[in-house]
Protein backbone atom coordinates (compact mmCIF):
# COMPACT_ATOMS: atom_id res chain seq x y z
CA UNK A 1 53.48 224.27 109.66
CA UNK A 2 52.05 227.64 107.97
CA UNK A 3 48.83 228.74 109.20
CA UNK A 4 46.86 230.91 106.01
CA UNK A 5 43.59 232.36 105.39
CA UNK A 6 41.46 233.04 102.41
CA UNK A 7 40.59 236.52 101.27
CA UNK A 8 36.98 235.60 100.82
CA UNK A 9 34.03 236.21 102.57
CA UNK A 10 33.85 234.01 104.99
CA UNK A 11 37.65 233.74 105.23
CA UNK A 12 38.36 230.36 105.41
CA UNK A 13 41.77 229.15 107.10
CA UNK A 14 43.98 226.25 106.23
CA UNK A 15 47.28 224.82 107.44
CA UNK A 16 49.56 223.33 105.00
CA UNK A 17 52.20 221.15 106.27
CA UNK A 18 54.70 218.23 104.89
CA UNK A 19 57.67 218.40 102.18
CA UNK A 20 57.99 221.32 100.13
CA UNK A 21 57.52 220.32 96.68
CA UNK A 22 55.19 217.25 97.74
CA UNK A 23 51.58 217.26 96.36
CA UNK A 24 49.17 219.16 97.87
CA UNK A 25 46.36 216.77 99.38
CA UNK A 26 43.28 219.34 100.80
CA UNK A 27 41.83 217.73 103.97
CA UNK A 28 38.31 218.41 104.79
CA UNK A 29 37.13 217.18 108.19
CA UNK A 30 33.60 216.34 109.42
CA UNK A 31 30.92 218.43 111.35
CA UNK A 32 32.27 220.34 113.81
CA UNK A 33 35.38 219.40 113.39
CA UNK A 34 38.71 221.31 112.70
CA UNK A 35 41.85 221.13 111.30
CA UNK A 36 43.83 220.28 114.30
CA UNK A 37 41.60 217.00 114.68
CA UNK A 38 43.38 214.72 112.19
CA UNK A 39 45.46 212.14 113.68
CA UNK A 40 48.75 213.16 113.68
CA UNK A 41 49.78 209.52 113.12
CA UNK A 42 47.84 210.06 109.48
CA UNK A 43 49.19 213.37 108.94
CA UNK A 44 52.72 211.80 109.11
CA UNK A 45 52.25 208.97 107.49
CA UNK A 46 51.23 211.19 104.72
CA UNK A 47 54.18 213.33 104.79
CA UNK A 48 56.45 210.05 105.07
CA UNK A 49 55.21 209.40 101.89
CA UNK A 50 55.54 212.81 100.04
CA UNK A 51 52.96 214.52 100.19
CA UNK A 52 52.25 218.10 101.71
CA UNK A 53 49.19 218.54 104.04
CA UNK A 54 46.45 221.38 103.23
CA UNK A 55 44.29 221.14 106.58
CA UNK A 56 41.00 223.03 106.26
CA UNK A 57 39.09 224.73 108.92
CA UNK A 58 35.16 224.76 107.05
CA UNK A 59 33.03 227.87 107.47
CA UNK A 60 32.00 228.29 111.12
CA UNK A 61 34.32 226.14 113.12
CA UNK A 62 37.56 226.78 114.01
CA UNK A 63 39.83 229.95 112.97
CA UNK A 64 37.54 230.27 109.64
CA UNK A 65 34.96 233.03 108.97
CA UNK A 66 31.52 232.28 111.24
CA UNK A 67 28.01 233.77 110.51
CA UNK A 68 27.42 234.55 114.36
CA UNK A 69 23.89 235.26 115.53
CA UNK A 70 22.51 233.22 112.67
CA UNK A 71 20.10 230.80 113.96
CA UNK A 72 19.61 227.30 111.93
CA UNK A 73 16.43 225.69 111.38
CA UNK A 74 15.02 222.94 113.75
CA UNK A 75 16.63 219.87 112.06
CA UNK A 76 13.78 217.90 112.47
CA UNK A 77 11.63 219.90 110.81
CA UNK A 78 14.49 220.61 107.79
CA UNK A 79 14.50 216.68 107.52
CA UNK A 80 10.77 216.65 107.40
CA UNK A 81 10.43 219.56 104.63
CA UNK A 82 13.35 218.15 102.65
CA UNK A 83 11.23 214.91 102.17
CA UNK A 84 8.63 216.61 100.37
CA UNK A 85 11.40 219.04 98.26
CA UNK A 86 10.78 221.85 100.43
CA UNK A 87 13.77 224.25 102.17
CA UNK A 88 13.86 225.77 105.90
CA UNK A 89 15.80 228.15 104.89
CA UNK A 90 19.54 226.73 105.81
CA UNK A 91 22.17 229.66 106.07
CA UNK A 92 24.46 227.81 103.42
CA UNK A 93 24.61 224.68 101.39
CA UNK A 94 27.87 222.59 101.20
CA UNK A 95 28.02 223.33 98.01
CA UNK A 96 29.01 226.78 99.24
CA UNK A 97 31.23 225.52 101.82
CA UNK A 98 32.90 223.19 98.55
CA UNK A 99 33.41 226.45 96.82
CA UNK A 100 34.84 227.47 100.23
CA UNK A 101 37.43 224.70 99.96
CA UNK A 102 37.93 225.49 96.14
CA UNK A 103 38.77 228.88 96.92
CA UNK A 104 41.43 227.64 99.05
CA UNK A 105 43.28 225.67 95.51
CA UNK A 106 43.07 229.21 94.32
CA UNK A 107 44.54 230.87 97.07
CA UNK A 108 47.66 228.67 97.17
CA UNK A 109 48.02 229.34 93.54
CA UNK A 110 47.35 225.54 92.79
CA UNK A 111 46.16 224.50 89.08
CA UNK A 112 44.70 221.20 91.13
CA UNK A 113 44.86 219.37 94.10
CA UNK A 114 44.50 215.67 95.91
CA UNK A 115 40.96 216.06 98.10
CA UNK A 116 40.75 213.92 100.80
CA UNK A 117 37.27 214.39 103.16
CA UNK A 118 35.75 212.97 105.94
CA UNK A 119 32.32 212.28 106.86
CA UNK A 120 30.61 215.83 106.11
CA UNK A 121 33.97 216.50 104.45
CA UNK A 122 33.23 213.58 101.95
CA UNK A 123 29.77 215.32 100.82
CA UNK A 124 31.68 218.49 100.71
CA UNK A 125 34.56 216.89 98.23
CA UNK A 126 31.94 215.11 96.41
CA UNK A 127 30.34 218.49 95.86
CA UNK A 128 33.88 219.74 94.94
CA UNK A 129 35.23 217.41 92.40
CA UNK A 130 31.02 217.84 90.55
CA UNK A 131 31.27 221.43 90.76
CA UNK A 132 34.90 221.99 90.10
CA UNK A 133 36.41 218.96 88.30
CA UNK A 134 39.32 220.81 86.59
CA UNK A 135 40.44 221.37 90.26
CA UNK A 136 40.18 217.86 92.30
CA UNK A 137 43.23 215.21 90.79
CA UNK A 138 42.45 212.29 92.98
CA UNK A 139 39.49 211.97 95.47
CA UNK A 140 39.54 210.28 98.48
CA UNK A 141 36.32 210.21 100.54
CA UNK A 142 36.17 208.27 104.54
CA UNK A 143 32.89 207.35 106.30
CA UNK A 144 30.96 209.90 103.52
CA UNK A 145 27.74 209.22 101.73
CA UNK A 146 25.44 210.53 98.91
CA UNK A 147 22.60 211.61 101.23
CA UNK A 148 20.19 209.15 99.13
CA UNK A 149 17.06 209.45 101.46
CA UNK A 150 16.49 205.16 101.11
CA UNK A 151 19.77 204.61 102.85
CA UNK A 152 19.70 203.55 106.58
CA UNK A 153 19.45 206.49 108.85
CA UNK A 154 22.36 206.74 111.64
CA UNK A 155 21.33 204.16 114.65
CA UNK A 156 19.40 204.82 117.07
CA UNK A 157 21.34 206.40 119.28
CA UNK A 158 23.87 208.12 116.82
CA UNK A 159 20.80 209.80 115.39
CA UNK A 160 19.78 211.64 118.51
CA UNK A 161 22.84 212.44 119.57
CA UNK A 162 23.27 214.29 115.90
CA UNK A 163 19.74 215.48 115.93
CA UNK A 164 19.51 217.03 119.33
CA UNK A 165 19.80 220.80 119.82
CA UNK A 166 21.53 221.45 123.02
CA UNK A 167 21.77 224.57 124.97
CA UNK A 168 25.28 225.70 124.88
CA UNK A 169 27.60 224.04 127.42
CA UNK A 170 28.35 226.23 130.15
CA UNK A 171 32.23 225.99 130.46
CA UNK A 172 34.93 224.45 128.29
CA UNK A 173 35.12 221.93 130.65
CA UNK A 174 31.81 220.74 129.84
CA UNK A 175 31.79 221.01 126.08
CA UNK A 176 35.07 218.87 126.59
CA UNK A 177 33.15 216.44 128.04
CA UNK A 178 30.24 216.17 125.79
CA UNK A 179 32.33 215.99 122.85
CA UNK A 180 34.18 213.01 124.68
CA UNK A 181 30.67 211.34 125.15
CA UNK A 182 29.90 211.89 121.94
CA UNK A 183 32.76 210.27 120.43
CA UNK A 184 33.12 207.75 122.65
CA UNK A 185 30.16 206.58 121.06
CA UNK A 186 30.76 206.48 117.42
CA UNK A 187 34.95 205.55 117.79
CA UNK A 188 35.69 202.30 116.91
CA UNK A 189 35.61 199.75 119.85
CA UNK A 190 39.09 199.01 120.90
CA UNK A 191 40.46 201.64 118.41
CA UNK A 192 43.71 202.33 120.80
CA UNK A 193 42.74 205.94 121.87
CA UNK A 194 42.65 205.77 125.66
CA UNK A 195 40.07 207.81 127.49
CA UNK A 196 42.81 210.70 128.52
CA UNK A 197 44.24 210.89 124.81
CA UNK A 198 40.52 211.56 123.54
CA UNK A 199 40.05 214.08 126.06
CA UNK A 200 43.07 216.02 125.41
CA UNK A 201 42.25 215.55 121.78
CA UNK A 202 39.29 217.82 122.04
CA UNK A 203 40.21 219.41 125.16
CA UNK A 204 42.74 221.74 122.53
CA UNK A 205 39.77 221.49 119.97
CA UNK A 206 37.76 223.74 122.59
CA UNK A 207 40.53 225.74 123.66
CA UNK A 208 41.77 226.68 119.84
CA UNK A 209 38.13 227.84 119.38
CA UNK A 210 34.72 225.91 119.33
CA UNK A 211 31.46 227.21 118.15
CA UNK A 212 28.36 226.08 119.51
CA UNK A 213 25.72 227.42 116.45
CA UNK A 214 28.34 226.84 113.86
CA UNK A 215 27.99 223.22 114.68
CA UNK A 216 24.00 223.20 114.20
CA UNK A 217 24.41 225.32 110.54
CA UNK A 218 26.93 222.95 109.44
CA UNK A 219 24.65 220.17 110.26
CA UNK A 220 21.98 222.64 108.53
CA UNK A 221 23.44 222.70 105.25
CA UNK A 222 24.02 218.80 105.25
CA UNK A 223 20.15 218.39 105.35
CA UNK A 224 19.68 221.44 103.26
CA UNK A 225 21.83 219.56 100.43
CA UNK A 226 19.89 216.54 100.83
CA UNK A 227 20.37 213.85 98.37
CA UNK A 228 23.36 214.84 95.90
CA UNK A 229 23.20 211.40 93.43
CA UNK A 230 22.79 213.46 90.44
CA UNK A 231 26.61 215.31 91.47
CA UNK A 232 28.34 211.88 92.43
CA UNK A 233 27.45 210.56 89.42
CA UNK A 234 29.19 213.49 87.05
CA UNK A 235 32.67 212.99 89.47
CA UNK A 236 35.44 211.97 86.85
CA UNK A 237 38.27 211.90 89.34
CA UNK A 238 40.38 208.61 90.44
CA UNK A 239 38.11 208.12 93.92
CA UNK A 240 38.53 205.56 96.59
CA UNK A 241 35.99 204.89 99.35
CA UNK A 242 36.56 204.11 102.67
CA UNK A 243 34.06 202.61 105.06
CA UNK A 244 34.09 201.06 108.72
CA UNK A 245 31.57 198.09 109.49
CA UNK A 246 30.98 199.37 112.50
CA UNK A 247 29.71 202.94 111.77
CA UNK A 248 27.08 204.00 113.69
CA UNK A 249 26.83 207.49 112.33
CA UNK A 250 26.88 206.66 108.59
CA UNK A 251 26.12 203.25 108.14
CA UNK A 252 28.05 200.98 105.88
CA UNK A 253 25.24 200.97 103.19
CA UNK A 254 26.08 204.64 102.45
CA UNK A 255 29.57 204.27 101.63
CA UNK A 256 28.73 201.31 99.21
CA UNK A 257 25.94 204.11 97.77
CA UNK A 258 28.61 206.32 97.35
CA UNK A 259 30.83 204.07 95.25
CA UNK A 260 27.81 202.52 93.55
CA UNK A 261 27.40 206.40 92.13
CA UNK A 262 31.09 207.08 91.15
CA UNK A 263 32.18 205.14 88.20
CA UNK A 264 35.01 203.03 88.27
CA UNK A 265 35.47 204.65 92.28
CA UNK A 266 36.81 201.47 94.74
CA UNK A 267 35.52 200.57 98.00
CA UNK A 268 37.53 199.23 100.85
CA UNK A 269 35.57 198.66 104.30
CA UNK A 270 37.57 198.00 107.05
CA UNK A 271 35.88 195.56 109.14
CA UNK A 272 35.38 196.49 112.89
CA UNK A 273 35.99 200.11 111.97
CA UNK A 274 33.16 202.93 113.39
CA UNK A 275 33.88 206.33 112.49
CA UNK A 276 37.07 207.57 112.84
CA UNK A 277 40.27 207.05 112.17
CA UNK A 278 41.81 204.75 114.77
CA UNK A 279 45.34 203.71 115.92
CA UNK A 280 44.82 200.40 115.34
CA UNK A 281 43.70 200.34 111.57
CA UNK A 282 46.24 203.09 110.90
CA UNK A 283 48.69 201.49 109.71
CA UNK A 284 46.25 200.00 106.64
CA UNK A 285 44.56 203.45 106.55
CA UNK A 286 47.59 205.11 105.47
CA UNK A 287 48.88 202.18 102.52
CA UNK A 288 45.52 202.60 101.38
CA UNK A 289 45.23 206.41 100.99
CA UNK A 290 49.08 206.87 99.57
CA UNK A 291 48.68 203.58 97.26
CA UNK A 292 45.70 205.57 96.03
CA UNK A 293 47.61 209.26 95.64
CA UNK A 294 49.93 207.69 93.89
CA UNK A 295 47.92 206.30 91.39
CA UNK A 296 49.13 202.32 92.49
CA UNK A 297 45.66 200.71 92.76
């Protein structure tokens, strides 16, 4: 493992991992989340197959650059103003956190690379293989969507727990535990992730470096992007979508959006699924993702 960081402003770090020689695939998690929160079972079943690892810290989480003291915008009244075209004034867009994760290709001297992204990480490589096509060879895109405002919102509870603006925990101890509530949430039912294993999972999360306000401008700049159809639709790159049935974060409907906007794209939902990646659809998680890298589907 070789930990790097970009010379841009914000610097954006990025593990790369795996067989030297393999193809690059750049992994781009969801909100709040870092690079060390892939499941390792993924990241080797990846490497197993060939291919070498770039793991992505975004803008304001993790070991990457952070605009600190920058306050986002109320997200309910973002959502509000965004339905009548109208900005709040988000710090960043992800289309400058997908010219982040371009920058990244660059720095690693790479003509192109596989992009693989995950929930907020899907928008992001959607926004990546529109804006920089010449850059993304195949796209892979988990629990994403297009941000089409007629699409089912997150349920009921999944949408307050993204909406709500929190004072910042106290201790580590307790943003451990609030991430584990969180999560225990929106993981698939049954998954195979005991309660200690998700606990120590974002127990080193906290302790490798958690931002409370990064969180809330990441989650700015998904509702300052808004709907992003009109990029989706321009993506030229090999994609396949991947979708739980039991997402309560990002409904089903979205990721059937998303491949209803990227021509000749395939969909796969994995029934019982919620949003993550569990242990017990791993196995069929990995076939589908290195079927799909190597151009076998």
């Amino acid at each position: 493992m070789t930990e790097h960081r970009t010379s841009g402003d914000p610097s954006i770090a990025y593990e790369v991992d795996g067989p030297e020689g393999g193809e690059a695939v750049l992994m781009l998690n969801g909100l709040g989340m870092q690079l060390t929160q892939w499941p390792q079972a993924f990241l080797d079943g990846l490497h197993g197959a060939g291919f070498r690892t770039v793991r992505v810290d975004n803008r304001d989480v993790g070991l990457s650059g952070k605009l600190a003291g920058v306050r986002a915008p109320n997200p309910w009244l973002q959502l509000g103003m965004g339905i009548f075209g109208m900005s709040a004034g988000a710090p960043y867009s992800l289309a400058d956190m997908a010219d982040d994760a371009a920058s990244v290709i660059d720095e690693m001297g790479l003509v192109k690379a596989h992009v693989l992204g995950l929930s907020m990480g899907g928008i992001i490589g959607q926004m990546l293989a529109s804006r920089h096509p010449d850059k993304v060879d195949r796209l892979t895109l988990f629990m994403t969507t297009t941000g089409n405002r007629s699409l089912p919102l997150p349920k009921g509870e999944a949408r307050k727990i993204l909406m709500s603006r929190e004072a910042a925990p106290s201790s580590r101890e307790e943003a451990v535990e609030r991430m584990v509530a969180k999560w225990q949430y929106f993981i698939t039912a049954d998954g195979g992730m005991s309660l200690d294993e998700l606990r120590a999972f974002h127990a080193a999360a906290v302790e490798r470096g958690m931002d409370h306000e990064g969180w809330h401008r990441q989650l700015a700049a998904i509702l300052e992007t808004g709907d992003l159809r009109k990029h989706s639709r321009t993506i030229k790159a090999p994609t396949l979508v991947i979708h739980g049935s039991e997402d309560k974060l990002v409904p089903t409907e979205a990721g059937k959006d998303v491949h209803a906007q990227i021509e000749g794209s395939k969909l796969e939902i994995i029934e019982g699924m919620g949003h993550d990646l569990p242990p017990r659809h791993m196995p069929r998680l990995v076939a589908l993702v290195t079927e799909h890298l190597r151009g076998d589907t």
